[in-house]
N, C-alpha and C. Protein backbone atom coordinates (compact mmCIF):
# COMPACT_ATOMS: atom_id res chain seq x y z
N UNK A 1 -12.42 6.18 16.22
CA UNK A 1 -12.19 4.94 15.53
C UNK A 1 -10.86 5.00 14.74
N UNK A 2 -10.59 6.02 13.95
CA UNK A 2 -9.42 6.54 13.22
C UNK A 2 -8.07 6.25 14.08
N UNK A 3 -7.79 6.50 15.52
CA UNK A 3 -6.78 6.17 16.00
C UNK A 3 -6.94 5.17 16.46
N UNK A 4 -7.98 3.90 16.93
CA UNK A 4 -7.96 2.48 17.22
C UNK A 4 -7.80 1.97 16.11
N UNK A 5 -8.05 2.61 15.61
CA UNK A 5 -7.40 1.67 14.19
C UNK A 5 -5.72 1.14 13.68
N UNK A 6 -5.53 2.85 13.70
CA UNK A 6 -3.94 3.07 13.30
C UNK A 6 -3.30 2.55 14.58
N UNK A 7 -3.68 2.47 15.81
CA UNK A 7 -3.07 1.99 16.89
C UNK A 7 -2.49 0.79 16.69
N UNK A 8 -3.67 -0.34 16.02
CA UNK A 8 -4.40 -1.78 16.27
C UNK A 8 -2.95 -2.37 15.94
N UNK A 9 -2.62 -3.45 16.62
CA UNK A 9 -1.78 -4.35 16.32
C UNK A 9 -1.39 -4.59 14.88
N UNK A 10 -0.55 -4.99 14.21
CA UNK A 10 -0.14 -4.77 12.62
C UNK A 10 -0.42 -4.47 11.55
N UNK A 11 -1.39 -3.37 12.17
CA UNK A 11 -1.67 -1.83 11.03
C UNK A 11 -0.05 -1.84 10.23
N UNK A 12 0.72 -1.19 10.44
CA UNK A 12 1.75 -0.19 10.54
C UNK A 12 2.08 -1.81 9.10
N UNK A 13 2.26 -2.60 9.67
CA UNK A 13 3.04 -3.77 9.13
C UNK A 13 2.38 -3.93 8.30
N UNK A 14 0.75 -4.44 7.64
CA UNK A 14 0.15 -4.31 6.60
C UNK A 14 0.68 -3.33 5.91
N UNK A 15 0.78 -1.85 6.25
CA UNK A 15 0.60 -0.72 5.48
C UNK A 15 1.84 -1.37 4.19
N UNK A 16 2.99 -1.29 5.04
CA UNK A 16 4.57 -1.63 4.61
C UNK A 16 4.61 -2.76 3.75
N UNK A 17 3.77 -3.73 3.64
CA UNK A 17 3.62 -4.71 2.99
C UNK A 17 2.92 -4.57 1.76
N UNK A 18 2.18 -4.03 1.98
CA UNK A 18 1.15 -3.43 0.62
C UNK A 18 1.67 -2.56 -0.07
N UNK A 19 2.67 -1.26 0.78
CA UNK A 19 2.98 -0.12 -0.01
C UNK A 19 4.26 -1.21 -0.90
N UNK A 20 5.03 -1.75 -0.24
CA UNK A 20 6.02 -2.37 -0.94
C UNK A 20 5.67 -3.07 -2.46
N UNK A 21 4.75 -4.18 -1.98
CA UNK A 21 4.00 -4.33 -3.03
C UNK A 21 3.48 -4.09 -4.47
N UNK A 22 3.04 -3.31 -3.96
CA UNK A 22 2.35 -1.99 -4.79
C UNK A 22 3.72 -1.42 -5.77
N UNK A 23 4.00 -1.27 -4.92
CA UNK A 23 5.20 -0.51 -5.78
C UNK A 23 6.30 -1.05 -6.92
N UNK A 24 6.38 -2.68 -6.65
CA UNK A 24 7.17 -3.56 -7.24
C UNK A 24 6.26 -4.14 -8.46
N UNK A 25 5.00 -3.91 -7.96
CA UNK A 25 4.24 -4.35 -8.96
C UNK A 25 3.72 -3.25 -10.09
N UNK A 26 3.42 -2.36 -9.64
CA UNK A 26 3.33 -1.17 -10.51
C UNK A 26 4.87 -0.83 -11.17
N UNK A 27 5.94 -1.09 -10.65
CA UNK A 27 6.99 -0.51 -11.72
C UNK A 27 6.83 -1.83 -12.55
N UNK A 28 6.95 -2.84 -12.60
CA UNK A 28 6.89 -3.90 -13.80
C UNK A 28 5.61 -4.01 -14.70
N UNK A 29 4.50 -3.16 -14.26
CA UNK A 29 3.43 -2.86 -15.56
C UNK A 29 3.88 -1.48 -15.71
N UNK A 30 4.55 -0.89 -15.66
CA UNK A 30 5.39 0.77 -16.12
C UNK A 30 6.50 0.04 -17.15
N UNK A 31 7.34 -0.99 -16.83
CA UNK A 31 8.52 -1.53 -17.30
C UNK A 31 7.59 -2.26 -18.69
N UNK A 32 6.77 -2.86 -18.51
CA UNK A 32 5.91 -3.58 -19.50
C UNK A 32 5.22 -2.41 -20.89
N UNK A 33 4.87 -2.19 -20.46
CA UNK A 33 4.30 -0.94 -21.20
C UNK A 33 5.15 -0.05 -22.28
N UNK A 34 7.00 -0.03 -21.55
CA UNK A 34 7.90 0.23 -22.63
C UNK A 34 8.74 -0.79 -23.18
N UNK A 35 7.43 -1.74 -23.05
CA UNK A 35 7.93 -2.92 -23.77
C UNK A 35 9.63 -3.44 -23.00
N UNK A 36 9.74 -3.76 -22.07
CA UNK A 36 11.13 -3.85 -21.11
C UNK A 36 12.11 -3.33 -21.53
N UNK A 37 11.89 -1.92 -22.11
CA UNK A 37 13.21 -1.78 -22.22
C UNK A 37 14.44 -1.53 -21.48
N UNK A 38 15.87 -1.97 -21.72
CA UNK A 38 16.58 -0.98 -20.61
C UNK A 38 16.82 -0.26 -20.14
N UNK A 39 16.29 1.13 -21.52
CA UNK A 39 16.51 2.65 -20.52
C UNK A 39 15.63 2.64 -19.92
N UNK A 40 14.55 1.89 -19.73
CA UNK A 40 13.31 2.67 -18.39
C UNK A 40 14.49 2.00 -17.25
N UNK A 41 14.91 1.11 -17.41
CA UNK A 41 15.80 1.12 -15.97
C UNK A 41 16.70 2.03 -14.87
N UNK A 42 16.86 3.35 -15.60
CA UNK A 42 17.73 4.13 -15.57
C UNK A 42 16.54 5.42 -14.22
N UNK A 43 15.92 4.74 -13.54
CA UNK A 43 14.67 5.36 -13.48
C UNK A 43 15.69 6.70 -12.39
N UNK A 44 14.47 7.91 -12.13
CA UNK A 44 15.03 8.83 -11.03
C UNK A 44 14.64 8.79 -9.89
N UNK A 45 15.33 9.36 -8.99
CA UNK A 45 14.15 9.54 -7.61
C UNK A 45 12.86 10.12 -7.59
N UNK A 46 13.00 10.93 -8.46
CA UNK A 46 11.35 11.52 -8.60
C UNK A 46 10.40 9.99 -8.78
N UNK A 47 10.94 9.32 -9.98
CA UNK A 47 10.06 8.15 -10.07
C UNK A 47 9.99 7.49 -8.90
N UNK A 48 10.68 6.70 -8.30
CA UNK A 48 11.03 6.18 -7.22
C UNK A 48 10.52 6.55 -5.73
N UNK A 49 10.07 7.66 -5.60
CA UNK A 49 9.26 8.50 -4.65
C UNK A 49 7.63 8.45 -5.35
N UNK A 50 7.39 9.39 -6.60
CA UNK A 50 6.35 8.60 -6.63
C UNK A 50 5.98 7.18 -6.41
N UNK A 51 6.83 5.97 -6.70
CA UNK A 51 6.26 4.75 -6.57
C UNK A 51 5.76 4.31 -5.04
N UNK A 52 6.93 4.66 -4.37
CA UNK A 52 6.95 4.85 -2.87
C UNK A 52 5.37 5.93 -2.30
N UNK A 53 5.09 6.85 -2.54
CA UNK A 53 4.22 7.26 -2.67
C UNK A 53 2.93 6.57 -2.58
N UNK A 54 2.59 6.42 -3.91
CA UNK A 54 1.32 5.91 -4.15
C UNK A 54 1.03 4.26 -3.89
N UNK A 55 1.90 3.79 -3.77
CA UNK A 55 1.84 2.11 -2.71
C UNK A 55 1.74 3.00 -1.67
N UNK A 56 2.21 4.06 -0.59
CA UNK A 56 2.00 4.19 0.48
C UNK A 56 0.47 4.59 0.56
N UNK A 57 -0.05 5.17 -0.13
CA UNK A 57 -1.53 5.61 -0.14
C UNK A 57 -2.26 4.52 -0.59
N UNK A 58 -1.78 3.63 -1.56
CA UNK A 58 -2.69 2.34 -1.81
C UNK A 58 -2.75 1.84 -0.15
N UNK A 59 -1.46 1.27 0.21
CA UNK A 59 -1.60 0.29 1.11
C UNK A 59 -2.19 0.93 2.35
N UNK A 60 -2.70 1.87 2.59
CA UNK A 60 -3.07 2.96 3.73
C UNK A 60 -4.61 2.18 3.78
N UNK A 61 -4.93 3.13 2.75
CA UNK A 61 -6.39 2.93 2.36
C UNK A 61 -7.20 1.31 2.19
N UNK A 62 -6.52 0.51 1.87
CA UNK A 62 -6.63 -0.68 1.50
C UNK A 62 -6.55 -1.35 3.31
N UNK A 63 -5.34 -1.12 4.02
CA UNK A 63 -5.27 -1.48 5.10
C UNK A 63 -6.64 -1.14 6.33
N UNK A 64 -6.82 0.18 6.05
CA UNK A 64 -7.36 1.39 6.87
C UNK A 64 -9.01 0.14 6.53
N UNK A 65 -9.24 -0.09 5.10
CA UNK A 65 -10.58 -0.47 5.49
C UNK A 65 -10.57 -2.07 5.92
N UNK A 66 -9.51 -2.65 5.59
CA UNK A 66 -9.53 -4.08 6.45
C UNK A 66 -9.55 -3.96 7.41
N UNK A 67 -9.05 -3.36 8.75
CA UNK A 67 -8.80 -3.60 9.57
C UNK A 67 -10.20 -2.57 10.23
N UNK A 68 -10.94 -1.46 9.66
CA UNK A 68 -12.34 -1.01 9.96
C UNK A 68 -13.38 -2.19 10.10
N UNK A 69 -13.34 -2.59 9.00
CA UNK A 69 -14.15 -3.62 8.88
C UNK A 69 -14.13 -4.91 9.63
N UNK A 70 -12.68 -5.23 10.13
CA UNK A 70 -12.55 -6.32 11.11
C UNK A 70 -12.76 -5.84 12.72
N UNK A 71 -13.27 -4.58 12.85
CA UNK A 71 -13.24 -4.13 14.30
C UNK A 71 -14.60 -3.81 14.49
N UNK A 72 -14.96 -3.06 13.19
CA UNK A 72 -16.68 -3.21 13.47
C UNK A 72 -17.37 -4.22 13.57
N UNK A 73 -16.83 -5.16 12.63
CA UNK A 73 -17.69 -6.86 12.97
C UNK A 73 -17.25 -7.44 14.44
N UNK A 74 -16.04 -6.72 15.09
CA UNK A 74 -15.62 -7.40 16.43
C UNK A 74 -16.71 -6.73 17.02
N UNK A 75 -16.98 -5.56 16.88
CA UNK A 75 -17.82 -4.79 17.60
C UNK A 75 -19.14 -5.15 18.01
N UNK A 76 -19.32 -5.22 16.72
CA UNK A 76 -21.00 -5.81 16.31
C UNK A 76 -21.41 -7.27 17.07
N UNK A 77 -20.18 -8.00 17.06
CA UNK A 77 -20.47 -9.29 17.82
C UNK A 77 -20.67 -9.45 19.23
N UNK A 78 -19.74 -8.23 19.85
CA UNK A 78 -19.51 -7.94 21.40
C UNK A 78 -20.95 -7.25 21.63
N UNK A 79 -21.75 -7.25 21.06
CA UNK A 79 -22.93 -6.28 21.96
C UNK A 79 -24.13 -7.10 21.80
C-alpha cells in the first residue's frame, strides 16, 4: 500500500504544497512570538532547513493519510 500510495497521481505535489506551507506559516508564528522583530529576519540556514524540514514531514504525513484514506474508501467501494 506504502508504494501505491507514494506512486498515486499528485502525492509528490500535495507533499510540496503542504511542506511549503507549513513552512511560511510556521516562520510567521516564530516571527510573531519575537514580537516582529527585525533581527529574527536575519534568520540562518540551519533555521531555514529546519523549516524546510519539518513542513516536509508535516506535509508527508498529512498527505500519506489523505490519500490512504481516499484509496481505501476506493477500495472498499470496488468490492
Amino acid at each position: 500500500m506504502f508504494k501505491r500510495i507514494i506512486n498515486h497521481k499528485g502525492f509528490w505535489r500535495s507533499v510540496a504544497t503542504l511542506t511549503l506551507a507549513f513552512a511560511i506559516v510556521f516562520f510567521f508564528v516564530q516571527w510573531a512570538f519575537v514580537g516582529f522583530s527585525s533581527g529574527f529576519l536575519n534568520v540562518s540556514l540551519r533555521t531555514v532547513a529546519a523549516l524546510v524540514l519539518g513542513g516536509f514531514i508535516y506535509g508527508f504525513l498529512m498527505t500519506y493519510g489523505k490519500f490512504w484514506g481516499k484509496l481505501k474508501q476506493l477500495d472498499h467501494k470496488n468490492k
